[in-house]
N, C-alpha and C. Protein backbone atom coordinates (compact mmCIF):
# COMPACT_ATOMS: atom_id res chain seq x y z
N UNK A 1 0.85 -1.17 0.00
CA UNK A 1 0.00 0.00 0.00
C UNK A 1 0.89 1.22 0.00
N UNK A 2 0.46 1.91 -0.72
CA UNK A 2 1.54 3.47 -0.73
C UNK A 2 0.47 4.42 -0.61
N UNK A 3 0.47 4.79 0.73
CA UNK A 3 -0.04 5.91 1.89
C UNK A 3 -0.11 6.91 1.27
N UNK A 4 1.06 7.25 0.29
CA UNK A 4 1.15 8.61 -0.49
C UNK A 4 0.34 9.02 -1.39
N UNK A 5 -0.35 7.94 -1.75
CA UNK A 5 -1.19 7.85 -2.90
C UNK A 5 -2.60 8.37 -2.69
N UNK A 6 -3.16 8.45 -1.25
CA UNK A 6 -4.33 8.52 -0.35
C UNK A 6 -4.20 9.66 0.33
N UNK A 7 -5.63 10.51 0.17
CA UNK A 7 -5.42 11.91 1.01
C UNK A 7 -5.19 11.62 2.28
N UNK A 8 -4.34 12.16 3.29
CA UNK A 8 -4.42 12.63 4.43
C UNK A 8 -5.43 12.53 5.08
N UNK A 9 -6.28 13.32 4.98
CA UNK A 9 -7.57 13.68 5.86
C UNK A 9 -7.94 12.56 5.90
N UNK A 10 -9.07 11.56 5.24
CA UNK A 10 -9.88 10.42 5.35
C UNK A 10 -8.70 9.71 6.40
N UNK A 11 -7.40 9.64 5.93
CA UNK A 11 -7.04 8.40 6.28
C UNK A 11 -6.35 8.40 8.11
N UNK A 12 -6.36 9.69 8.36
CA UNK A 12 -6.14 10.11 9.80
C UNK A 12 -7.35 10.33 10.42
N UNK A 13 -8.31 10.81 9.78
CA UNK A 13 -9.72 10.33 10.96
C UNK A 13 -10.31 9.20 11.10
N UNK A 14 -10.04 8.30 9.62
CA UNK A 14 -10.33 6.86 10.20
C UNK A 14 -9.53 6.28 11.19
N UNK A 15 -8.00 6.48 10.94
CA UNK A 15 -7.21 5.68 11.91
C UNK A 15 -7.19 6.41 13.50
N UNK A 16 -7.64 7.48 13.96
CA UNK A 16 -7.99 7.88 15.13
C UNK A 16 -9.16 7.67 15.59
N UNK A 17 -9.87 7.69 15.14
CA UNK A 17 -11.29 7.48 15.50
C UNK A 17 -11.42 5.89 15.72
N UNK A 18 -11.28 5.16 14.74
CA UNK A 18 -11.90 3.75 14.68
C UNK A 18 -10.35 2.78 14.72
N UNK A 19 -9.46 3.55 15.74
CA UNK A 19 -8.28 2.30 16.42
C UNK A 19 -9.07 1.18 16.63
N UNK A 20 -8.34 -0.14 16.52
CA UNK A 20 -9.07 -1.32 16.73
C UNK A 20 -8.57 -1.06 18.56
N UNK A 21 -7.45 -0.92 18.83
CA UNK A 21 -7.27 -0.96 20.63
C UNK A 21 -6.97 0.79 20.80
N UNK A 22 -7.84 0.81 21.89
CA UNK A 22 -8.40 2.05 22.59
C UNK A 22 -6.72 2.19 23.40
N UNK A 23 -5.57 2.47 22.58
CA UNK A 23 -4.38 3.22 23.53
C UNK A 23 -4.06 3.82 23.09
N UNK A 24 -3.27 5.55 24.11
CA UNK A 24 -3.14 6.30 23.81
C UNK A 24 -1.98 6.49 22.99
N UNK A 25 -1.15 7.10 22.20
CA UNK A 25 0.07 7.30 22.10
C UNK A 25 1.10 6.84 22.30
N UNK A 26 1.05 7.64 23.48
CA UNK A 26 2.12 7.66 24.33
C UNK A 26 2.63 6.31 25.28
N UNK A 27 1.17 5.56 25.25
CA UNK A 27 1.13 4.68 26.05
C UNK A 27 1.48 3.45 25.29
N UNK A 28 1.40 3.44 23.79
CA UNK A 28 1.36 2.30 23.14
C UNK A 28 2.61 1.45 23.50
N UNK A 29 2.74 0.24 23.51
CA UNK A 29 3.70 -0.85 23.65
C UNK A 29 4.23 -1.46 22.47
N UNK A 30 5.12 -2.00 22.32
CA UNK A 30 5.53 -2.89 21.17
C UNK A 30 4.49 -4.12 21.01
N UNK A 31 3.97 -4.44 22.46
CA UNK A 31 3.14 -5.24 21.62
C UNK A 31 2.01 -4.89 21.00
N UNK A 32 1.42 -3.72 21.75
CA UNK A 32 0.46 -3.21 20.97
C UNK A 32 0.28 -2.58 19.59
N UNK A 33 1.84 -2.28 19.36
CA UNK A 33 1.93 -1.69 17.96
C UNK A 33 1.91 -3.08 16.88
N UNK A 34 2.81 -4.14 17.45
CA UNK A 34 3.09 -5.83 16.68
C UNK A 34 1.36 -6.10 16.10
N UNK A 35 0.42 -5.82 17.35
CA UNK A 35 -0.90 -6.45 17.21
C UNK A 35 -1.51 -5.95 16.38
N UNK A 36 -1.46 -4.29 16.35
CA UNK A 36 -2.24 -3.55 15.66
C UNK A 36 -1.71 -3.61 13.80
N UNK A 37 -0.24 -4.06 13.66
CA UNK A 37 0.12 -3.67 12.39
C UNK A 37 -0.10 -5.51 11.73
N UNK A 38 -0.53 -6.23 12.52
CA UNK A 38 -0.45 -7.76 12.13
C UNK A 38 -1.74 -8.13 11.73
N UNK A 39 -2.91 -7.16 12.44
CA UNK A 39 -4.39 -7.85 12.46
C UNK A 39 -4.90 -7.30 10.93
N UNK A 40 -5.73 -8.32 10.74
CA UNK A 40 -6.51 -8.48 9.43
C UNK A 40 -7.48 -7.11 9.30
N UNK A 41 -7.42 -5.46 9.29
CA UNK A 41 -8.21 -4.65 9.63
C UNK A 41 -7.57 -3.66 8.77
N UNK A 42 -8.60 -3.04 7.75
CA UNK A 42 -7.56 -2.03 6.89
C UNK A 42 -6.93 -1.01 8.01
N UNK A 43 -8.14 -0.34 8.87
CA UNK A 43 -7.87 0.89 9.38
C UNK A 43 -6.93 0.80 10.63
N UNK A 44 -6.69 -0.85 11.43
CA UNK A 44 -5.46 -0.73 11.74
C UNK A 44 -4.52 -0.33 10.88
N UNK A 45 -4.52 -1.46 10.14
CA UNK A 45 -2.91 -1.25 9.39
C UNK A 45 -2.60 0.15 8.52
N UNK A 46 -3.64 0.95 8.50
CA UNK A 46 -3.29 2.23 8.16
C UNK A 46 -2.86 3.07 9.41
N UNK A 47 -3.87 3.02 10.57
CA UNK A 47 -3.06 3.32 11.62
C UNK A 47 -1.29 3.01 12.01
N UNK A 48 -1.01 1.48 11.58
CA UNK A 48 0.49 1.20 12.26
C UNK A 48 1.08 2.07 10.80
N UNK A 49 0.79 1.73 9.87
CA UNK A 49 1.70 2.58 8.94
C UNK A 49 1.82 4.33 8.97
N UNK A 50 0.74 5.22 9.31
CA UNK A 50 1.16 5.83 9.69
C UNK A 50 1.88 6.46 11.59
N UNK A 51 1.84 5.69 12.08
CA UNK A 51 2.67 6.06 13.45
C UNK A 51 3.96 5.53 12.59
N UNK A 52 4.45 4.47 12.61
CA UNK A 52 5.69 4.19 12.21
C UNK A 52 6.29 5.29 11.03
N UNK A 53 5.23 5.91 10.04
CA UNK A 53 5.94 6.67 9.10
C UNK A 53 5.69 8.13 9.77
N UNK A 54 5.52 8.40 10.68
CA UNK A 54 5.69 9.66 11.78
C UNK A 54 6.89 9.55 12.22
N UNK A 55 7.38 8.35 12.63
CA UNK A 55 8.50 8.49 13.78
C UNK A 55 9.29 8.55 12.28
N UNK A 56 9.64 7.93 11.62
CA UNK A 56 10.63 7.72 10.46
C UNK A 56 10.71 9.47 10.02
N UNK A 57 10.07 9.64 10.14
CA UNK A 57 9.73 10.85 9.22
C UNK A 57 10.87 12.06 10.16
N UNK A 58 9.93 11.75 11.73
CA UNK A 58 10.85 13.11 12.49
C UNK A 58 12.51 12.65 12.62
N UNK A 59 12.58 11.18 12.70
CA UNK A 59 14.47 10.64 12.90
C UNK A 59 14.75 11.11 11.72
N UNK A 60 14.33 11.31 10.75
CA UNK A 60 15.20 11.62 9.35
C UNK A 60 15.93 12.98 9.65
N UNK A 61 14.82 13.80 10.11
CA UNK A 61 15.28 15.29 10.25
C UNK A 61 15.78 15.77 11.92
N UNK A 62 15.84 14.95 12.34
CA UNK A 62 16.05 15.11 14.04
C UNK A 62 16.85 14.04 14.97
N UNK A 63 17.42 14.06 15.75
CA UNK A 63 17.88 12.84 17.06
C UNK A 63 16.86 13.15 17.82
N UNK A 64 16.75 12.13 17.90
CA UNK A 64 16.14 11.67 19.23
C UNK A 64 16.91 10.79 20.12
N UNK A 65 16.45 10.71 21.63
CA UNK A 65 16.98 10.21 22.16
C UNK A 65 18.45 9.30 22.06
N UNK A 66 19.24 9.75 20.51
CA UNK A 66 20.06 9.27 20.13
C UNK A 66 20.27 8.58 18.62
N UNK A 67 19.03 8.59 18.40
CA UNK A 67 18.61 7.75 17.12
C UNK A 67 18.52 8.90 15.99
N UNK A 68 19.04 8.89 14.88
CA UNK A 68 18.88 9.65 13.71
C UNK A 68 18.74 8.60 12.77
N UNK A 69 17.82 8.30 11.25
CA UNK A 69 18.26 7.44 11.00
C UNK A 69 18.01 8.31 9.43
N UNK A 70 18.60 7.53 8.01
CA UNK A 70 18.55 7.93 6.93
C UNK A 70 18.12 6.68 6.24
N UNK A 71 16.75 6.67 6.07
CA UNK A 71 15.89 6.00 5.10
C UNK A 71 16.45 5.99 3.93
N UNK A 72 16.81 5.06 2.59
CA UNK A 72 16.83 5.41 1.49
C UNK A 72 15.63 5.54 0.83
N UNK A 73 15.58 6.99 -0.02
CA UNK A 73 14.67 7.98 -0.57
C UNK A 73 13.19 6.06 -1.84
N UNK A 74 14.11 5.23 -1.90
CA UNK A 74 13.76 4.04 -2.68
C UNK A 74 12.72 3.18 -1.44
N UNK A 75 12.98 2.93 -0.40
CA UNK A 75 12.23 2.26 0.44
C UNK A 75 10.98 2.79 0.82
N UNK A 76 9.52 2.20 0.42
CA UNK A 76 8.60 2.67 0.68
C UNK A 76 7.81 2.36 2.63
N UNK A 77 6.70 2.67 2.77
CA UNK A 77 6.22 2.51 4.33
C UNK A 77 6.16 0.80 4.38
N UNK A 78 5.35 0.06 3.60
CA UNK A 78 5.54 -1.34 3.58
C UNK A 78 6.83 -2.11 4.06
N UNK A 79 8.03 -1.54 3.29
CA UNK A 79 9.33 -2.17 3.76
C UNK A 79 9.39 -1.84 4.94
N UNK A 80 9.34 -0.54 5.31
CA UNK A 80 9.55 0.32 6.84
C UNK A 80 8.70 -0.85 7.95
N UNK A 81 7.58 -0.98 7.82
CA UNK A 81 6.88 -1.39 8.57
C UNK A 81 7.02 -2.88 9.02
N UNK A 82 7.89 -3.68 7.93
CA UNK A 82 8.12 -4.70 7.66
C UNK A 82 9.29 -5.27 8.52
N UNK A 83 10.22 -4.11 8.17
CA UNK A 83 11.49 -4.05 9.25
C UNK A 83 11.04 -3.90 10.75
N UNK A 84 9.96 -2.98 10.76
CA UNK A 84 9.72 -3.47 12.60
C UNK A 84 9.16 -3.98 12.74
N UNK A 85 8.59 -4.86 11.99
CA UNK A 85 7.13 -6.23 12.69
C UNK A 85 8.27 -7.33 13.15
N UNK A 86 9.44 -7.51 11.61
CA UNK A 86 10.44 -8.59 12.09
C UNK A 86 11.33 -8.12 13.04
N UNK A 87 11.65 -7.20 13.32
CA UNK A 87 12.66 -6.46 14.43
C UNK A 87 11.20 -6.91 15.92
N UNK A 88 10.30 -6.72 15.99
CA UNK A 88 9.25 -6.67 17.09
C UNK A 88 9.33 -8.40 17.45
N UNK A 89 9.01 -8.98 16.37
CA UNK A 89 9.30 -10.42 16.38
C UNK A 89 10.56 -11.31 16.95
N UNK A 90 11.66 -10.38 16.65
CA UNK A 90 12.71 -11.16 16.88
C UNK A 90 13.54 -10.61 18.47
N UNK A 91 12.23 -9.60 18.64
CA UNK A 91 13.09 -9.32 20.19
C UNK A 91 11.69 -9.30 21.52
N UNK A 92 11.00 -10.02 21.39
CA UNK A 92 9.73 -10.32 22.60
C UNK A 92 9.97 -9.60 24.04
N UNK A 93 10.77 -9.76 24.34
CA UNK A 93 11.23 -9.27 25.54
C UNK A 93 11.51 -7.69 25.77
N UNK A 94 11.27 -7.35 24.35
CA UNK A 94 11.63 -5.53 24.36
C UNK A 94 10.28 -4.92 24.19
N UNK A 95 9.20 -5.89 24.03
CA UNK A 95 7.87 -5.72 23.62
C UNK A 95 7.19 -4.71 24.14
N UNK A 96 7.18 -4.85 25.72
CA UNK A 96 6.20 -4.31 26.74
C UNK A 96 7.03 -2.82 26.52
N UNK A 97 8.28 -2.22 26.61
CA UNK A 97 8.41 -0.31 26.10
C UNK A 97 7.83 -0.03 25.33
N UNK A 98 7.78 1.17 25.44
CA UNK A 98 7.44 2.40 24.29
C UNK A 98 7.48 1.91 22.63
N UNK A 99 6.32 1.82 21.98
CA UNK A 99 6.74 1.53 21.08
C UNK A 99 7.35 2.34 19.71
N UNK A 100 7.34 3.67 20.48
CA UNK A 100 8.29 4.75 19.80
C UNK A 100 9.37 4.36 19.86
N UNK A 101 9.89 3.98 21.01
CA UNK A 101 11.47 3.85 21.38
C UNK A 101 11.52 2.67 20.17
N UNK A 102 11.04 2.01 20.72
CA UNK A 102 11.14 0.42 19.73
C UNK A 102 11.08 0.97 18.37
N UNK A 103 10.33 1.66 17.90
CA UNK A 103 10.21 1.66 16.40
C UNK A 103 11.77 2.69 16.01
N UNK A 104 12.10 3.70 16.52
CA UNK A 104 13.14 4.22 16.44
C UNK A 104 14.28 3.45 16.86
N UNK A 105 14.42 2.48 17.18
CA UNK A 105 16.00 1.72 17.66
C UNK A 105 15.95 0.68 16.40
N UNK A 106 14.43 -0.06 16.48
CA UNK A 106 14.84 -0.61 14.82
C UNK A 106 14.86 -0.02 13.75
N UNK A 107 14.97 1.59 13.71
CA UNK A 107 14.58 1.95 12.34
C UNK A 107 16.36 2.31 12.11
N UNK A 108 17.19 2.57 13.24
CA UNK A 108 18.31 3.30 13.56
C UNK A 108 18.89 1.70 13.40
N UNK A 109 18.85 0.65 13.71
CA UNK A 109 19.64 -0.37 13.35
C UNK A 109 19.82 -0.85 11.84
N UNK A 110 18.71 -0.52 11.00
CA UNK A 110 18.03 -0.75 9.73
C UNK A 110 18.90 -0.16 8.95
N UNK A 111 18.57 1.51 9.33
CA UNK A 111 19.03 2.49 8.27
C UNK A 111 19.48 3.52 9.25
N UNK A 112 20.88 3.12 9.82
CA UNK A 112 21.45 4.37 10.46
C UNK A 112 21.78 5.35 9.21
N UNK A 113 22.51 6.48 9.73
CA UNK A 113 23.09 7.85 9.06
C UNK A 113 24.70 7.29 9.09
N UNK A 114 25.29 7.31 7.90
CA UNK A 114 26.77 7.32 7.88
C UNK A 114 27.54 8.34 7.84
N UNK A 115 26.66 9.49 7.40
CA UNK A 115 27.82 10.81 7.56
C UNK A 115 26.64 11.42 8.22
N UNK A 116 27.17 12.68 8.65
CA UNK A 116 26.85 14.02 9.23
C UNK A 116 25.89 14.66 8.75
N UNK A 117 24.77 15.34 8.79
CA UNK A 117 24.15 16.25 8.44
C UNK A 117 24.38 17.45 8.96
């Protein structure tokens, strides 16, 4: 699916409004992000694709907590998203944090920055 292709508007009041799990933000978990981007539901999986292409979006242009990362301009949200379901998968035990943190440490292991900005 390429997000880019789809206005904005529709696709952020469906995915706020009609979350399949009622958590906030801030509060979300890795597992809750694993569940929400895995289940059979368009307007989840438009939801996990755009949180994950939020955080991608601000590490490109910002550190965070340490993490900067440089996407190549060729990789669409599908791959992105793909890299943290198997990154979410292959580390269970990192599940229950932030699943910001989580999505930014695998996106920074994926596609760190090699030079400087």
């Amino acid at each position: 699916m390429n997000i880019r292709m789809v206005g904005w508007t529709p696709i952020l009041t469906a995915a706020f409004l009609f979350q399949t799990q009622p958590v906030a933000a801030a509060s979300k978990s890795g597992d809750d992000l694993l569940t929400q981007c895995q289940i059979s539901n368009n307007l989840a999986v438009i939801a996990c694709h755009i949180y994950i292409h939020a955080i991608q979006d601000v590490l490109a242009e910002n550190t965070v907590k340490g993490y900067r990362v440089c996407v190549p301009a060729s990789t669409d949200i599908d791959q992105s998203v793909k890299v943290i379901v198997d990154w979410l998968m292959q580390h269970p035990e990192k599940r229950k944090h932030p699943a910001s943190d989580l999505v930014a440490h695998a996106l920074w292991e994926t596609y760190p920055c090699k030079e400087k900005r």
